[in-house]
N, C-alpha and C. Protein backbone atom coordinates (compact mmCIF):
# COMPACT_ATOMS: atom_id res chain seq x y z
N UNK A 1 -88.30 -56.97 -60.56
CA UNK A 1 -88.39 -55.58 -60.16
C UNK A 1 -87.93 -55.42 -58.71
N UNK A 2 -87.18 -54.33 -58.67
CA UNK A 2 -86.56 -54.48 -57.24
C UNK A 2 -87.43 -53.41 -56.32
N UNK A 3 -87.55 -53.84 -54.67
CA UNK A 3 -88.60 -53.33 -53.91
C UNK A 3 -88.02 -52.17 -53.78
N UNK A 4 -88.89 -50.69 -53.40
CA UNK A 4 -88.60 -49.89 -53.63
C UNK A 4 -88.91 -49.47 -51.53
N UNK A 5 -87.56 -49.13 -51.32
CA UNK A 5 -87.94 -48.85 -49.89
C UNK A 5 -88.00 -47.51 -49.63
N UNK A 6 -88.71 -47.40 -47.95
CA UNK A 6 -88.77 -45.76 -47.53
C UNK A 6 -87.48 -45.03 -47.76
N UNK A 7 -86.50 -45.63 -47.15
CA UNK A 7 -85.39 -45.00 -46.94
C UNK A 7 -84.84 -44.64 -48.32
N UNK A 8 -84.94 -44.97 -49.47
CA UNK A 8 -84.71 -44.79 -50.94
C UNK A 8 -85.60 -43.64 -51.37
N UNK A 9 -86.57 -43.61 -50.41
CA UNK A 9 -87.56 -42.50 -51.23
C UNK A 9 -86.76 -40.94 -50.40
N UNK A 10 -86.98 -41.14 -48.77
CA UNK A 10 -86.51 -40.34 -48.10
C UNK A 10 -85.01 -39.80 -48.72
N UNK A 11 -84.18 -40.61 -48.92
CA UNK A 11 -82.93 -39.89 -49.53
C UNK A 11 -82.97 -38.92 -50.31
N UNK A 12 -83.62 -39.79 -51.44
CA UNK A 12 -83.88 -39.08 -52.84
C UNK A 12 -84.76 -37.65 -52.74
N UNK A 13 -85.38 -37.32 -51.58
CA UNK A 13 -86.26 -36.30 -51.52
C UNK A 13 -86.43 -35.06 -50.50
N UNK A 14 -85.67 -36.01 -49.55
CA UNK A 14 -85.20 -34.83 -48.47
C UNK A 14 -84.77 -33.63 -48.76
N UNK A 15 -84.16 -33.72 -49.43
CA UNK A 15 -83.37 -32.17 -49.82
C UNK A 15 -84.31 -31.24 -50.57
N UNK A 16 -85.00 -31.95 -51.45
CA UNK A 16 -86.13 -31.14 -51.78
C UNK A 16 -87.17 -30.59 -50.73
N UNK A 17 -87.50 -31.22 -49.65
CA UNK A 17 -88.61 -31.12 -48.72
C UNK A 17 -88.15 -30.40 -47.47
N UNK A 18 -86.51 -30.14 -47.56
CA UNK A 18 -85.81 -29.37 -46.32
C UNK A 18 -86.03 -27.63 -47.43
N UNK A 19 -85.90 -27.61 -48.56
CA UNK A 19 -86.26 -26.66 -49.07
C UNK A 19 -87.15 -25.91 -48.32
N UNK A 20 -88.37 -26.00 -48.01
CA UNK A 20 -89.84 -25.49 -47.90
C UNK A 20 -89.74 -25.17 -46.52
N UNK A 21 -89.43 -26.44 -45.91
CA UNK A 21 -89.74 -26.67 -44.18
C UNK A 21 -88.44 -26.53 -43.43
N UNK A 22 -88.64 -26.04 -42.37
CA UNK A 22 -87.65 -26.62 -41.23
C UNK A 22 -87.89 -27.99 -40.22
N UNK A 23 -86.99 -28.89 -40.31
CA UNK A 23 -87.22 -29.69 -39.19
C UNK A 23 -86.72 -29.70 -38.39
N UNK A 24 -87.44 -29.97 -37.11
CA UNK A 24 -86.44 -29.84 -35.65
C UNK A 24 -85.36 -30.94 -35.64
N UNK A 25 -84.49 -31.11 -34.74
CA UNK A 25 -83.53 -31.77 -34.39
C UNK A 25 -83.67 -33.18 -34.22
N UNK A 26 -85.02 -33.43 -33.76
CA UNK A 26 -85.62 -34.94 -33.40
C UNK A 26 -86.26 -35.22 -34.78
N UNK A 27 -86.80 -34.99 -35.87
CA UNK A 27 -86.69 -34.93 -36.64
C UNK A 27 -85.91 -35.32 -37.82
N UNK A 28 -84.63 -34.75 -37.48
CA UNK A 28 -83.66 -34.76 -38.69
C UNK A 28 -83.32 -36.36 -37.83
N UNK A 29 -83.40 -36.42 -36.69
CA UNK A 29 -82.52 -37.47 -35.89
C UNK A 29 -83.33 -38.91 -36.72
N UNK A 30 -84.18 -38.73 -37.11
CA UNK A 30 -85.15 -40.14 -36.85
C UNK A 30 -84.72 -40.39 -38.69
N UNK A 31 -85.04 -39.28 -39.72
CA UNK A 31 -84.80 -39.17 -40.85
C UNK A 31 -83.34 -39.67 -41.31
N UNK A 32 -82.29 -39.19 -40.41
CA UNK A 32 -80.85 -39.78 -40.67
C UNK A 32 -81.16 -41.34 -40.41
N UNK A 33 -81.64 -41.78 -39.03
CA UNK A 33 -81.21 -43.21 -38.83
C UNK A 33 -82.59 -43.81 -40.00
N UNK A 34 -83.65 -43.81 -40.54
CA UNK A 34 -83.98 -44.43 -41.38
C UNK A 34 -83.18 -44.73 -42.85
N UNK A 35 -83.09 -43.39 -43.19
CA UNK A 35 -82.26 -43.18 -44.57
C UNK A 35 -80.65 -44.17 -44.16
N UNK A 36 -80.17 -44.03 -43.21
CA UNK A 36 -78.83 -44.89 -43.09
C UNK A 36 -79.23 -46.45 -42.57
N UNK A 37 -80.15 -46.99 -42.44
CA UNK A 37 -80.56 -48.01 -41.66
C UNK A 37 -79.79 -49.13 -42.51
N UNK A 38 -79.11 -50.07 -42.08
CA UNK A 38 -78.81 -51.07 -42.35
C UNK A 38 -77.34 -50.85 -43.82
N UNK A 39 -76.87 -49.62 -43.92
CA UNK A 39 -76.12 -49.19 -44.67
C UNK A 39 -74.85 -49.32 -44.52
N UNK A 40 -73.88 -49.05 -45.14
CA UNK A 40 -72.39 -48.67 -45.20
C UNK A 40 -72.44 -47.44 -43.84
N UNK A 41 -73.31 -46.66 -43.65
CA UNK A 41 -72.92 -45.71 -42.31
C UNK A 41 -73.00 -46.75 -40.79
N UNK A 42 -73.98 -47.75 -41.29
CA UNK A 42 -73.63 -48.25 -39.79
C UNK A 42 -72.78 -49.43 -39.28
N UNK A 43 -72.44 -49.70 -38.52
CA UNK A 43 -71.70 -50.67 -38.33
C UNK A 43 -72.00 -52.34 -38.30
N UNK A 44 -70.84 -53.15 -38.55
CA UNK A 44 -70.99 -54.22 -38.59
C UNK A 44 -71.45 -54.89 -37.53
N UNK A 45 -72.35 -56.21 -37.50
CA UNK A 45 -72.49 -57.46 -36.45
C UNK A 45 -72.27 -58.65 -37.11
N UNK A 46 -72.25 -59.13 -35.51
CA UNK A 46 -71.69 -61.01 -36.27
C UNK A 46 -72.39 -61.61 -35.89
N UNK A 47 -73.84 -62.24 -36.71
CA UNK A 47 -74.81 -63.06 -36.29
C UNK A 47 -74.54 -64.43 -36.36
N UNK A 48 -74.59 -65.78 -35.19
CA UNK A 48 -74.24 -66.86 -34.92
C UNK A 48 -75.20 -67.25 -34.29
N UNK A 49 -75.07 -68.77 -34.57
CA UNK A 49 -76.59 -69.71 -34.32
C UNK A 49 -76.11 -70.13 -32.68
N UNK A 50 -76.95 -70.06 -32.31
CA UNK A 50 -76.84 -70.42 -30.94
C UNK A 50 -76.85 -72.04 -30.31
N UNK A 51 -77.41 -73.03 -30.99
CA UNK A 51 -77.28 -74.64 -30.76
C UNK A 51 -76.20 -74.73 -31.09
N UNK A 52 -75.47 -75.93 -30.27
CA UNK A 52 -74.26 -76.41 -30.63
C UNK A 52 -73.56 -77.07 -31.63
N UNK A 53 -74.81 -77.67 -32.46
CA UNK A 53 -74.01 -78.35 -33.35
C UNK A 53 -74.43 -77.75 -34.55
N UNK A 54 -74.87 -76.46 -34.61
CA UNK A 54 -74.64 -75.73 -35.95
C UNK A 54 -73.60 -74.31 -35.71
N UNK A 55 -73.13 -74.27 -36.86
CA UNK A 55 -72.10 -73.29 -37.39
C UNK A 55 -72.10 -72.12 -38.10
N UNK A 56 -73.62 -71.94 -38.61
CA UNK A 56 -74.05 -71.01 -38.93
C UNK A 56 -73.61 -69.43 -38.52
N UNK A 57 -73.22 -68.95 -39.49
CA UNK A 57 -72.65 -67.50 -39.13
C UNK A 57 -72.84 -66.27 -39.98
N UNK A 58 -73.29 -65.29 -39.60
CA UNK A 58 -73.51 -64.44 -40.70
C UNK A 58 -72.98 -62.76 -40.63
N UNK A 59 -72.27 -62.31 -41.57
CA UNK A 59 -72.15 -60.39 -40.74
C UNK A 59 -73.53 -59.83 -41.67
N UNK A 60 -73.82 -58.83 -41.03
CA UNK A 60 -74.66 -57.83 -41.73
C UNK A 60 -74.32 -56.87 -41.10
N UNK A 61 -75.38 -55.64 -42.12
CA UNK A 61 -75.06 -54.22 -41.03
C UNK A 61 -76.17 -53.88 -39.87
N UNK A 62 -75.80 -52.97 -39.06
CA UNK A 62 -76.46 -53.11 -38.09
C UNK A 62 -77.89 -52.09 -38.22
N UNK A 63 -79.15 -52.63 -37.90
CA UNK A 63 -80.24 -52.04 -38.03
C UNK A 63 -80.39 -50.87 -36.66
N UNK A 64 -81.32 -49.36 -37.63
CA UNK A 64 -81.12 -48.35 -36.98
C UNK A 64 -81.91 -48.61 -35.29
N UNK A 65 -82.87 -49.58 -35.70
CA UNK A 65 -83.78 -50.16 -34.29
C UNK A 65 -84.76 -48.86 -33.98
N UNK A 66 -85.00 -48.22 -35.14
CA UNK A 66 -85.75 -46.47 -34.14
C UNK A 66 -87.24 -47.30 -34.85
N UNK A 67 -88.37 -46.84 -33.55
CA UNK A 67 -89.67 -46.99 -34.13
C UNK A 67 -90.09 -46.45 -34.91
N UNK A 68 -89.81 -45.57 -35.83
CA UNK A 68 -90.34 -45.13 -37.22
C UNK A 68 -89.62 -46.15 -38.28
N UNK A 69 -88.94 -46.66 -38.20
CA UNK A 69 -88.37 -47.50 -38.88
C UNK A 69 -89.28 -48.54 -39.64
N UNK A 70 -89.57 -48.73 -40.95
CA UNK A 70 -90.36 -50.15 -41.03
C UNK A 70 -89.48 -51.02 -42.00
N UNK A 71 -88.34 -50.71 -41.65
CA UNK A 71 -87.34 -51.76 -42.28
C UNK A 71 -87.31 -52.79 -40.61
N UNK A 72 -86.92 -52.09 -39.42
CA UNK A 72 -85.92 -52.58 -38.64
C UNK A 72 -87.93 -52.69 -37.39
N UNK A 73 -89.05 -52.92 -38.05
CA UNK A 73 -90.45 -53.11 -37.08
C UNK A 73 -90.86 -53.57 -37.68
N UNK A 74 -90.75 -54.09 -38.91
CA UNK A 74 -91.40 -55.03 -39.92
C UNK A 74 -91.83 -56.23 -39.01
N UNK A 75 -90.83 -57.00 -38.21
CA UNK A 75 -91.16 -58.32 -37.58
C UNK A 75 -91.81 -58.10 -36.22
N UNK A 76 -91.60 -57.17 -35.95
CA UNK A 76 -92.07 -57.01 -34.51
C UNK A 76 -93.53 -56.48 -35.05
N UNK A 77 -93.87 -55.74 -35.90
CA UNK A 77 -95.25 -55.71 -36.28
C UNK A 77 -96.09 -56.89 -36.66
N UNK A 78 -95.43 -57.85 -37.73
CA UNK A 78 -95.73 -58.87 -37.52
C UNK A 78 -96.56 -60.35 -36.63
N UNK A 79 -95.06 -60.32 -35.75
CA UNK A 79 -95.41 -60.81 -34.22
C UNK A 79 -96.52 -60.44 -33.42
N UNK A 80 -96.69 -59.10 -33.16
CA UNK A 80 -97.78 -58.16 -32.73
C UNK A 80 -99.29 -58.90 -33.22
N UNK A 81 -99.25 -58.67 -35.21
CA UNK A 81 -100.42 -59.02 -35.57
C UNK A 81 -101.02 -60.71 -35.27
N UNK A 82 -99.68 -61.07 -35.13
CA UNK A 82 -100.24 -62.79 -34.91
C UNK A 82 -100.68 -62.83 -33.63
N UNK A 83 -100.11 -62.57 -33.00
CA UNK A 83 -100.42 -62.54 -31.35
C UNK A 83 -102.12 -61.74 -31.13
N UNK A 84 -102.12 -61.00 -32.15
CA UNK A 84 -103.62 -60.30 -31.83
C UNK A 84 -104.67 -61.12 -32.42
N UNK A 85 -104.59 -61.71 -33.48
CA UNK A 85 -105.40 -62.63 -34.32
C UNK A 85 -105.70 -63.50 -33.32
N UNK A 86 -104.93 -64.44 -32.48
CA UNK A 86 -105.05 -65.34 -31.70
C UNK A 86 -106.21 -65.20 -30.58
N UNK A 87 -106.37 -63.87 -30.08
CA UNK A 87 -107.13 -63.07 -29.36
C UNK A 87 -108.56 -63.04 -29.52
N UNK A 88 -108.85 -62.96 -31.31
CA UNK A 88 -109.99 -62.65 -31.79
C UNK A 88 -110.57 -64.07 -31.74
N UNK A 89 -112.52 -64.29 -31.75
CA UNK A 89 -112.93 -65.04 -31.84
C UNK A 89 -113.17 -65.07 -33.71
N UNK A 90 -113.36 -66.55 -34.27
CA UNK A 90 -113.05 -66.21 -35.60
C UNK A 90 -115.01 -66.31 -36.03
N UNK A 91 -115.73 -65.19 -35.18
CA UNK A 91 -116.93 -64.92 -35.38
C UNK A 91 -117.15 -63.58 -36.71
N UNK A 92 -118.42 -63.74 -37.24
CA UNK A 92 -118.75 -62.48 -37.86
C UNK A 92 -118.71 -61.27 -36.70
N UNK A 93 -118.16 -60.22 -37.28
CA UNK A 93 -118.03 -58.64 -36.29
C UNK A 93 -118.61 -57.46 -36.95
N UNK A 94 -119.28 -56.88 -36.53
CA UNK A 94 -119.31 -55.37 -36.90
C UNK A 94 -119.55 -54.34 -35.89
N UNK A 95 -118.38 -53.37 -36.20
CA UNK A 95 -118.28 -52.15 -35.22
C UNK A 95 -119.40 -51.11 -35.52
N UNK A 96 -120.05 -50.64 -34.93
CA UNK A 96 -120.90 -49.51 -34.97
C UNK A 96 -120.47 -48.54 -33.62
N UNK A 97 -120.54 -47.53 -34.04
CA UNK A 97 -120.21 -45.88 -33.44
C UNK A 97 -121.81 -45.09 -33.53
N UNK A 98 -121.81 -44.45 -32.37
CA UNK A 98 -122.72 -43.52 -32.22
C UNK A 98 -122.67 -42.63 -31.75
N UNK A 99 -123.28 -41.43 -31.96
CA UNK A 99 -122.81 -40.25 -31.47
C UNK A 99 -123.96 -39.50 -31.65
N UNK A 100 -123.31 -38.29 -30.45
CA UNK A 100 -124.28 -37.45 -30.18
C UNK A 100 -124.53 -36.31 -31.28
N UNK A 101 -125.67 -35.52 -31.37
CA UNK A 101 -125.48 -34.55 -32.47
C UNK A 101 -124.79 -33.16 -31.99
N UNK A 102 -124.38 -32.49 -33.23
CA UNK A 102 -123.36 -31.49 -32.38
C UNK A 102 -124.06 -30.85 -31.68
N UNK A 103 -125.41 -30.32 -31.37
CA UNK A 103 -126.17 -29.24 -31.12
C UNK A 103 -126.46 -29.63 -29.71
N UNK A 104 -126.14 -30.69 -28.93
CA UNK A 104 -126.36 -31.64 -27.65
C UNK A 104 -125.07 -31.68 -26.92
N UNK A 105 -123.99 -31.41 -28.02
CA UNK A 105 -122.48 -31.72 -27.27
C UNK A 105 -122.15 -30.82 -26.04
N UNK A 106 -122.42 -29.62 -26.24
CA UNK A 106 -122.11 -28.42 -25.06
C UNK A 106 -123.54 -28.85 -24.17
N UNK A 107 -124.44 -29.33 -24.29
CA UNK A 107 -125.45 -29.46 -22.71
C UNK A 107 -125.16 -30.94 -22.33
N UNK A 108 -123.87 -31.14 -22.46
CA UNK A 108 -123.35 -32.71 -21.68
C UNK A 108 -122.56 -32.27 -20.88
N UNK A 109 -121.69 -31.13 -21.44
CA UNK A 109 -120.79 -30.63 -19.90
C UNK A 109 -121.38 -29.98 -18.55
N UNK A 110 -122.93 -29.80 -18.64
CA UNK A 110 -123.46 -29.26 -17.74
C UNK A 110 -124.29 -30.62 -17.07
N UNK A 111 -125.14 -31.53 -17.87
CA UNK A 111 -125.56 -32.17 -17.58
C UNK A 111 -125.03 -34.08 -18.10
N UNK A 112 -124.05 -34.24 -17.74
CA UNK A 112 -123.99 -35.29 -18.32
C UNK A 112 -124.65 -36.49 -17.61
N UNK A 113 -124.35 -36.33 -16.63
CA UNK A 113 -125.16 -37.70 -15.75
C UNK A 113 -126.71 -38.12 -16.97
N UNK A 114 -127.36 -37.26 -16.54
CA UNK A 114 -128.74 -37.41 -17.70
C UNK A 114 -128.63 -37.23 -19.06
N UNK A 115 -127.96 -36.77 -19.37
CA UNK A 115 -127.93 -36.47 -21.36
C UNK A 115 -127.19 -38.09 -22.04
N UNK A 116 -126.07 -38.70 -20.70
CA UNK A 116 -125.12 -39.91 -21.12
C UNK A 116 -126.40 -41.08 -20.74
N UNK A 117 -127.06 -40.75 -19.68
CA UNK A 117 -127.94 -41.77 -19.57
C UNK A 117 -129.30 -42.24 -20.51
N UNK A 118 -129.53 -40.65 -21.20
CA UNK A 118 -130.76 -40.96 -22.33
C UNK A 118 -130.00 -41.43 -23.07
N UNK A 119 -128.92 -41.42 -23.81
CA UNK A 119 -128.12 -41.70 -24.72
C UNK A 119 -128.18 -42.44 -24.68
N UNK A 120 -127.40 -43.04 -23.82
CA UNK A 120 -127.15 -44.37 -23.88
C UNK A 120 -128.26 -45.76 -24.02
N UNK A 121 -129.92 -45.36 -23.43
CA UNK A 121 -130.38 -46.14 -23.04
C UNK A 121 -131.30 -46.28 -24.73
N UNK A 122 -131.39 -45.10 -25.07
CA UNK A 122 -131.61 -45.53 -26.59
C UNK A 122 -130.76 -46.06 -27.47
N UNK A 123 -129.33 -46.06 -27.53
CA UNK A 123 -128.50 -46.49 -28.16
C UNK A 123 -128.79 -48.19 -27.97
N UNK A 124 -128.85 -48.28 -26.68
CA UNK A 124 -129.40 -49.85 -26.53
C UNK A 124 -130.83 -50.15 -26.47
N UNK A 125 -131.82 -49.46 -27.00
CA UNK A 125 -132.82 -49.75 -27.33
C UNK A 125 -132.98 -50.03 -28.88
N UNK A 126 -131.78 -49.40 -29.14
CA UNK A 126 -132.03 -49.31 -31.03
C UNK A 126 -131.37 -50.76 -31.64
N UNK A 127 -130.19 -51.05 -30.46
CA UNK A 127 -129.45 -52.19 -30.78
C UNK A 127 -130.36 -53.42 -30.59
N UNK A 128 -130.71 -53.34 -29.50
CA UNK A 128 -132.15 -54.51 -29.42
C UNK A 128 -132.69 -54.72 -30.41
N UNK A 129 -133.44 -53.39 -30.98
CA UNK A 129 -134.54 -53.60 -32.44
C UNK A 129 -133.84 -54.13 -33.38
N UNK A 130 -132.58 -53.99 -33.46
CA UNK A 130 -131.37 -54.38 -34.17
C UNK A 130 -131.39 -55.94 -34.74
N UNK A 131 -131.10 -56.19 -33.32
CA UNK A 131 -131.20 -57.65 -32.86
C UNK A 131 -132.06 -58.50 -33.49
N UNK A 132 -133.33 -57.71 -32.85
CA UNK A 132 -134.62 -58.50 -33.38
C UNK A 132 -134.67 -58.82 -35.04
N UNK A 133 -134.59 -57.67 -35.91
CA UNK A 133 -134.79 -57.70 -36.78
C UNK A 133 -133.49 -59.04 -37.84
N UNK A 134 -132.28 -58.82 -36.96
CA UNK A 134 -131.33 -59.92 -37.36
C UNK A 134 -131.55 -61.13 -36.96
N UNK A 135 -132.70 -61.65 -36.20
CA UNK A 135 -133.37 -62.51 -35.31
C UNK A 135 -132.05 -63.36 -34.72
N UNK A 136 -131.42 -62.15 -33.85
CA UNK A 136 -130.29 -63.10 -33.11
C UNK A 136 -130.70 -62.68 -31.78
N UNK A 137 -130.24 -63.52 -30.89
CA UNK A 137 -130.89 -63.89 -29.31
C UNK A 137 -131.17 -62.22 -28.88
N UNK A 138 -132.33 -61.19 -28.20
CA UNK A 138 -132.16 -60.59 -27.56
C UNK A 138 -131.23 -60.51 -26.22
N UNK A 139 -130.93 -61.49 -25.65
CA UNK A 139 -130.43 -61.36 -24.29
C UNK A 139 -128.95 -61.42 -24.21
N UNK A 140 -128.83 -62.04 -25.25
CA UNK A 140 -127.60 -61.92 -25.83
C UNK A 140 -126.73 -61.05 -26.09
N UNK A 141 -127.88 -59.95 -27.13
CA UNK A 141 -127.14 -58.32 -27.42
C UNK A 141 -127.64 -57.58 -26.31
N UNK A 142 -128.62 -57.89 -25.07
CA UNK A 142 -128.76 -56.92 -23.97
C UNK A 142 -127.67 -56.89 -23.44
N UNK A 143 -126.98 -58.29 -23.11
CA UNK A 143 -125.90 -58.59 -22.34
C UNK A 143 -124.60 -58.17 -22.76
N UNK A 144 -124.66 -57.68 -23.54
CA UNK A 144 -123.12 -57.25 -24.49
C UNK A 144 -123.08 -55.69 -25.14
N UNK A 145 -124.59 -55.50 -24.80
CA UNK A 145 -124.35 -53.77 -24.83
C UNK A 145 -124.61 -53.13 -23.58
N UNK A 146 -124.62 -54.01 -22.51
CA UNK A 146 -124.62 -53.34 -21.45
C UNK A 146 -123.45 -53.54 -20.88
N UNK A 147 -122.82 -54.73 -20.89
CA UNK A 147 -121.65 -54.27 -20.84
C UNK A 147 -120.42 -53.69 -21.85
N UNK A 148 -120.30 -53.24 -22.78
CA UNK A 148 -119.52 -52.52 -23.91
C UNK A 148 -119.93 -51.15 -23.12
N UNK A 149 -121.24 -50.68 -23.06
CA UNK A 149 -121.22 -49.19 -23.42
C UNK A 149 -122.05 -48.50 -21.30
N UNK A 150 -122.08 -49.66 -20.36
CA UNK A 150 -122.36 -49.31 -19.19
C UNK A 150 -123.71 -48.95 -18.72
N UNK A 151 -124.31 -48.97 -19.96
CA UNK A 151 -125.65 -48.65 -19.57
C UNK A 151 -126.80 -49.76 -18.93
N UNK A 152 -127.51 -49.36 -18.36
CA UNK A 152 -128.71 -50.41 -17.52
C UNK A 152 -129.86 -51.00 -18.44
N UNK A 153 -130.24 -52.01 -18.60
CA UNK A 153 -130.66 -53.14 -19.31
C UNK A 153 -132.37 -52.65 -18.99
């Protein structure tokens, strides 16, 4: 079965979807170089191995290089993800978010110094109980939610 790419879909559908909408100029610009990427519209290169004692040579066509592209960011996304993996410790993680309720959001622009400071100091009071109950080191998660979220221990 052969892979079915963006630029195959975009062709095939554009014209239907210019129907409805107008697109601006930057727009149509990014839509042309995907849909033509690596095609008969663009031009040839001559790829050659760079050590001396190989001969390796190849033409292809030339990739559109635009960041919407995920024909011509495929590798560079890639690269990206390895390079970030390397970064991570290969520990258990979980993200938690907290937030204020909406009915509190407008008396933070008047008072935030104090509304960010109760906040916060329960947010790390709750993470503690947290802690405890996961029986992993308190001082541990004091030390890592005070610094993540700035608040005083």
């Amino acid at each position: 079965m052969e892979k079915v790419k963006v630029s195959d879909i975009l062709s095939n559908s554009i014209e239907t979807y210019r129907l409805d909408r107008k697109l601006s100029w930057k727009q149509e610009k990014v839509l042309n170089k995907i849909i033509n990427c690596s095609t008969e519209q663009m031009e040839l290169q001559q790829i050659t191995c760079t050590k001396n004692d190989c001969n390796y040579s190849q033409t292809r066509r030339r990739p559109c290089r635009d960041r919407h592209c995920n024909r011509c960011n495929q590798s560079k996304k890639l690269k990206w993800m390895k390079k970030m993996m390397t970064d991570f410790l290969s520990v258990p993680y979980h993200h938690v978010v907290f937030t204020l309720p909406e009915e509190l959001r407008n008396l933070t622009i008047c008072n935030q110094a104090l509304l960010y400071d109760i906040f916060l100091s329960r947010v790390l009071m709750f993470s503690i109980s947290l802690g405890k109950i996961e029986n992993t080191l308190e001082e541990k998660l004091d030390l890592l939610d005070c610094f993540i979220l700035g608040a005083k221990p």
